[in-house]
C-alpha atoms as a PDB file:
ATOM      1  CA  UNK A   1     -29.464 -88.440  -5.790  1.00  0.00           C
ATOM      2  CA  UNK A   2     -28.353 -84.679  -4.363  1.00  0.00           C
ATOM      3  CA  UNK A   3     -32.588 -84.501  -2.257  1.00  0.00           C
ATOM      4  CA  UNK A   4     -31.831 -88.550  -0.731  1.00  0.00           C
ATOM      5  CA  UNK A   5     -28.220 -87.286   0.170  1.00  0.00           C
ATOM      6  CA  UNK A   6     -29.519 -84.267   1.712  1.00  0.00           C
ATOM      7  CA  UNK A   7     -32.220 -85.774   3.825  1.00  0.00           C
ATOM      8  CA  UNK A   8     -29.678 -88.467   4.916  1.00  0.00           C
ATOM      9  CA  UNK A   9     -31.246 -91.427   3.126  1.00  0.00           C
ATOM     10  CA  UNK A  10     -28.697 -92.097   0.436  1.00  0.00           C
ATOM     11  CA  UNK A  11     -27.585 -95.624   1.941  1.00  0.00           C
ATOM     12  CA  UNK A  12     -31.309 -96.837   2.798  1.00  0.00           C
ATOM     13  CA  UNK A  13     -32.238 -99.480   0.101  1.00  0.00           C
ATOM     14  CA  UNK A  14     -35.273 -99.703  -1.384  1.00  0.00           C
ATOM     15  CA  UNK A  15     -36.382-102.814   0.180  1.00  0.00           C
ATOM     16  CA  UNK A  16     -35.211-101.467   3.542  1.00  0.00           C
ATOM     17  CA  UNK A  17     -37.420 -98.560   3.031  1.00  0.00           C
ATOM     18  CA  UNK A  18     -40.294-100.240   1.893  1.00  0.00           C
ATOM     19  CA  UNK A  19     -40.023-103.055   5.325  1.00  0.00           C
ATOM     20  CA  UNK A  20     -39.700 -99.900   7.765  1.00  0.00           C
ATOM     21  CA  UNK A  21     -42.931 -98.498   6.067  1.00  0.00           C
ATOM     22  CA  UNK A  22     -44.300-101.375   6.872  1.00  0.00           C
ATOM     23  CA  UNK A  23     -43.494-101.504  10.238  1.00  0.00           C
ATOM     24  CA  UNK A  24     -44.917 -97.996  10.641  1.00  0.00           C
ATOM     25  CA  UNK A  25     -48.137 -98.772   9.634  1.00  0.00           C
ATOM     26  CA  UNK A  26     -48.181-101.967  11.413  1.00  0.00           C
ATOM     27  CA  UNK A  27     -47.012-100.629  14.986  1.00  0.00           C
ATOM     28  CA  UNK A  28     -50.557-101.693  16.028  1.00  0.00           C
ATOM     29  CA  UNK A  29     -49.599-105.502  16.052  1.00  0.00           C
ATOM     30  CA  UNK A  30     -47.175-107.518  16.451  1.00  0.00           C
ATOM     31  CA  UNK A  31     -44.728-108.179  12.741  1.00  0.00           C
ATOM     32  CA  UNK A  32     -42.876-111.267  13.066  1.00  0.00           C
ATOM     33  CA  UNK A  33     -40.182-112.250  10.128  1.00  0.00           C
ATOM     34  CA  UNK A  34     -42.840-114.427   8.524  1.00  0.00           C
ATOM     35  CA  UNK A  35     -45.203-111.330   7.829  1.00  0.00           C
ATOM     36  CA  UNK A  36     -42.471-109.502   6.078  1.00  0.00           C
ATOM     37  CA  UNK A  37     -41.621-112.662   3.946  1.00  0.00           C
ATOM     38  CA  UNK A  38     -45.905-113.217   3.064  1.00  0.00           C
ATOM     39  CA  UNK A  39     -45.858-109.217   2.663  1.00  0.00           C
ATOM     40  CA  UNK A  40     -42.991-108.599   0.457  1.00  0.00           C
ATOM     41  CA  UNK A  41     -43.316-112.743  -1.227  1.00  0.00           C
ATOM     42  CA  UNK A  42     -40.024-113.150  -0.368  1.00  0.00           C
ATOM     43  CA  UNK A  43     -37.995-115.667   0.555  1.00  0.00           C
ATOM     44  CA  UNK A  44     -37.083-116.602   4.145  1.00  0.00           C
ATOM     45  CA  UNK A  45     -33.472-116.861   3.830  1.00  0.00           C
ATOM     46  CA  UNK A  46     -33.311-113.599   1.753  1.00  0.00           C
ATOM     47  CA  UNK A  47     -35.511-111.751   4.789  1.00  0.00           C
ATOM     48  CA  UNK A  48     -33.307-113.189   7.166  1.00  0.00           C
ATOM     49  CA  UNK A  49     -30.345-111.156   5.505  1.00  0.00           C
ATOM     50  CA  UNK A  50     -32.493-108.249   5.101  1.00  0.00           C
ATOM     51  CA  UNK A  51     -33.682-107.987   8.588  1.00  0.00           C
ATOM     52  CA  UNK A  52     -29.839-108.852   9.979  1.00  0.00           C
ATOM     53  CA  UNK A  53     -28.280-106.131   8.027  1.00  0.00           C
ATOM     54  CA  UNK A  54     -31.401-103.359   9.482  1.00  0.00           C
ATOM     55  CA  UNK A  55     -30.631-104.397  12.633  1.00  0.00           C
ATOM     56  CA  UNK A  56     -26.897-104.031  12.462  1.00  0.00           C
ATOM     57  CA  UNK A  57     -27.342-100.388  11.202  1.00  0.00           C
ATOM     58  CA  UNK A  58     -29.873 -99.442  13.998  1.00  0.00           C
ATOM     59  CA  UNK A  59     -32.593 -99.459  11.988  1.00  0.00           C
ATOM     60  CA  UNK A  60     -34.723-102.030  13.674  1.00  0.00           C
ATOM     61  CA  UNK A  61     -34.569-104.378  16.758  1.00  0.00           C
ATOM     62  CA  UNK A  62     -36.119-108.353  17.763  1.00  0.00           C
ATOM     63  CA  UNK A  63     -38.032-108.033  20.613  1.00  0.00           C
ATOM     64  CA  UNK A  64     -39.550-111.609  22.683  1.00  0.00           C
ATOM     65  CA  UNK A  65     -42.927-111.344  22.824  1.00  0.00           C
ATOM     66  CA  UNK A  66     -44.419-112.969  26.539  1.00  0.00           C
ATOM     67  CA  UNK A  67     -46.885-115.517  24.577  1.00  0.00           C
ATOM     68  CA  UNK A  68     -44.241-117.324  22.596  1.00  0.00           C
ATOM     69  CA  UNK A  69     -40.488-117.453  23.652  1.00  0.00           C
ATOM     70  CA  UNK A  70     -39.759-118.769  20.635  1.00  0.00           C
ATOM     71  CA  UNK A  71     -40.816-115.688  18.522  1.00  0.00           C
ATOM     72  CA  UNK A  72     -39.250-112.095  17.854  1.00  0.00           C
ATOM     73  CA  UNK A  73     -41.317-109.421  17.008  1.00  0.00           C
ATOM     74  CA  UNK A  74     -39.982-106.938  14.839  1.00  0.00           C
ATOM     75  CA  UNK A  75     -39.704-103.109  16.301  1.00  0.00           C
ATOM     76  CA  UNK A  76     -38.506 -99.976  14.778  1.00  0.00           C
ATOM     77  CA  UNK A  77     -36.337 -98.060  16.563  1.00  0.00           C
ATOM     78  CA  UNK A  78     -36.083 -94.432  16.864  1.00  0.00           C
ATOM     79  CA  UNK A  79     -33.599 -94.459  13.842  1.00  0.00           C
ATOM     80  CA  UNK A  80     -36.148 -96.018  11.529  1.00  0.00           C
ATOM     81  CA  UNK A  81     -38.658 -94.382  12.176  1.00  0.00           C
ATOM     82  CA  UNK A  82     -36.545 -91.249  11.681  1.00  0.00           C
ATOM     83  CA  UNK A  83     -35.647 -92.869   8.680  1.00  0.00           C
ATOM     84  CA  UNK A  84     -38.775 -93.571   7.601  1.00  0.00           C
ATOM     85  CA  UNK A  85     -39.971 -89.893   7.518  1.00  0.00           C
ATOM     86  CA  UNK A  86     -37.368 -88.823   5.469  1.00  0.00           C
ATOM     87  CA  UNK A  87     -37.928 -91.132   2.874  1.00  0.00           C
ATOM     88  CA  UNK A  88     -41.282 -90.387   3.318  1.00  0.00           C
ATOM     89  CA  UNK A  89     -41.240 -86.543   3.106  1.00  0.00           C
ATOM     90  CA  UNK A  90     -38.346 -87.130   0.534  1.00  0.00           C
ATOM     91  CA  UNK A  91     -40.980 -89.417  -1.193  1.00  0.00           C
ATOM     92  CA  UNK A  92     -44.378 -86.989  -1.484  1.00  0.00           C
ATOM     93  CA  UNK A  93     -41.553 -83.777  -2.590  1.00  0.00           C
ATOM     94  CA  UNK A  94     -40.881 -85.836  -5.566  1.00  0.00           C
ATOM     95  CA  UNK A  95     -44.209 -87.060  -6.326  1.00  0.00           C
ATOM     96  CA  UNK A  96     -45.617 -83.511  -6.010  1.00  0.00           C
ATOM     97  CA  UNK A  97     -42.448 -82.181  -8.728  1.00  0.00           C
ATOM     98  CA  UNK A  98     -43.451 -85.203 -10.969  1.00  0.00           C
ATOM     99  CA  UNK A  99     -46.687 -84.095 -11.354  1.00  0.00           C
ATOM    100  CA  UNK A 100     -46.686 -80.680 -11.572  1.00  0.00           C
ATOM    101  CA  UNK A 101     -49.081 -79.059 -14.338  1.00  0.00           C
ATOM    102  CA  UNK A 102     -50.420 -82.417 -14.793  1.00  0.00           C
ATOM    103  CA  UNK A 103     -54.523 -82.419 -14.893  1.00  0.00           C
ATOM    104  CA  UNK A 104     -56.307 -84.811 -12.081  1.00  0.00           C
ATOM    105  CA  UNK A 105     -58.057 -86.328 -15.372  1.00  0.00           C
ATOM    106  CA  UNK A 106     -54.770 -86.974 -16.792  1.00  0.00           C
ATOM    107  CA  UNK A 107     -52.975 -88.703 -13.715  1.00  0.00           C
ATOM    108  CA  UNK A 108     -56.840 -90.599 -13.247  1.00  0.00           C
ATOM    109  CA  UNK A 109     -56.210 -91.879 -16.533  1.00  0.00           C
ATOM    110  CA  UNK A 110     -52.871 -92.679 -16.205  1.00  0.00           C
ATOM    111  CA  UNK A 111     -52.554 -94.276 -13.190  1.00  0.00           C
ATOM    112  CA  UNK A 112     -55.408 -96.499 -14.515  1.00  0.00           C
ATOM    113  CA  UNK A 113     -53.982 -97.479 -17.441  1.00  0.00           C
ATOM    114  CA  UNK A 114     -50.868 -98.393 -15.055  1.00  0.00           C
ATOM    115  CA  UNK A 115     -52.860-100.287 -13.095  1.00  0.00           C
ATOM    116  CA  UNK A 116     -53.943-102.169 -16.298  1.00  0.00           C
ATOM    117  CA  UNK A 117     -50.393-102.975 -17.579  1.00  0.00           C
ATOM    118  CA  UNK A 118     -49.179-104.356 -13.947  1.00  0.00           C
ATOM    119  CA  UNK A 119     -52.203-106.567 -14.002  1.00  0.00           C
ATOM    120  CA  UNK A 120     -51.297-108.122 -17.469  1.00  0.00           C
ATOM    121  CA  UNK A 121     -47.482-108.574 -16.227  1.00  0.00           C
ATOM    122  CA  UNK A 122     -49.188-109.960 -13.337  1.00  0.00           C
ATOM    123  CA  UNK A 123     -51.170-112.194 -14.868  1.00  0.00           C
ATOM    124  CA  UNK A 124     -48.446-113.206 -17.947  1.00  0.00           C
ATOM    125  CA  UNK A 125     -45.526-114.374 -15.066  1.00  0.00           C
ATOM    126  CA  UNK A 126     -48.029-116.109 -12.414  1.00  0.00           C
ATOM    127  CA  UNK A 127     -47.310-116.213  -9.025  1.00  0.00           C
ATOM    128  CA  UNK A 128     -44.037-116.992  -8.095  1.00  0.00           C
ATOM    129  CA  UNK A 129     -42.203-119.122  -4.997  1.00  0.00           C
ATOM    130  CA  UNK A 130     -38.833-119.344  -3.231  1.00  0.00           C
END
């Protein structure tokens, strides 16, 4: 996509985006692997790849934390959060396009309706494990 290519988030995957999001909100507290894997459902060996390959490109960092030496905390660096408000910014242009002319009524009723169908899939595949 020509406005991801632009803003120089072309090779940030969806799941990478949606972890360094999380980490933004979160830079309160400390996010270990095991929040990202109860966050996102996933499973561990999956987040283990995930997190490897964000740290390779910059986009993150393991930091020991001085309560546990055993742990890593999980810190965004400057890259990610770069990163992070691109996508962002990239993120609220495109909303704001895709509902142009569109009536607050309409996108009420629409995005409840939404709501509605996600529950049913929800609620038709159960919860699922690793």
């Amino acid at each position: 996509m020509a406005a991801a290519r632009e803003r120089g988030v072309d090779e940030l995957t969806a799941m990478h985006g949606w972890i360094l999001g999380y980490l933004c909100r979160n830079e309160h507290k400390d996010i270990f692997q095991k929040d990202i894997e109860a966050e996102f459902k996933i499973c561990r060996s999956t987040v283990t790849n995930i997190l490897k390959l964000m740290e390779k490109k910059g986009y993150i960092k393991r930091e020991s934390v001085p309560y546990d030496a055993r742990l890593k905390k999980l810190v965004l660096t400057d890259t990610g959060r770069e990163l992070h408000e691109k996508t962002k910014d990239m993120i609220d242009m495109l909303e704001e396009q895709t509902v142009e002319g569109i009536s607050k009524e309409d996108l009420d009723t629409f995005y409840r309706v939404i709501d509605q169908v996600k529950n049913n899939v929800k609620n038709m595949l159960g919860e699922t494990s690793c």
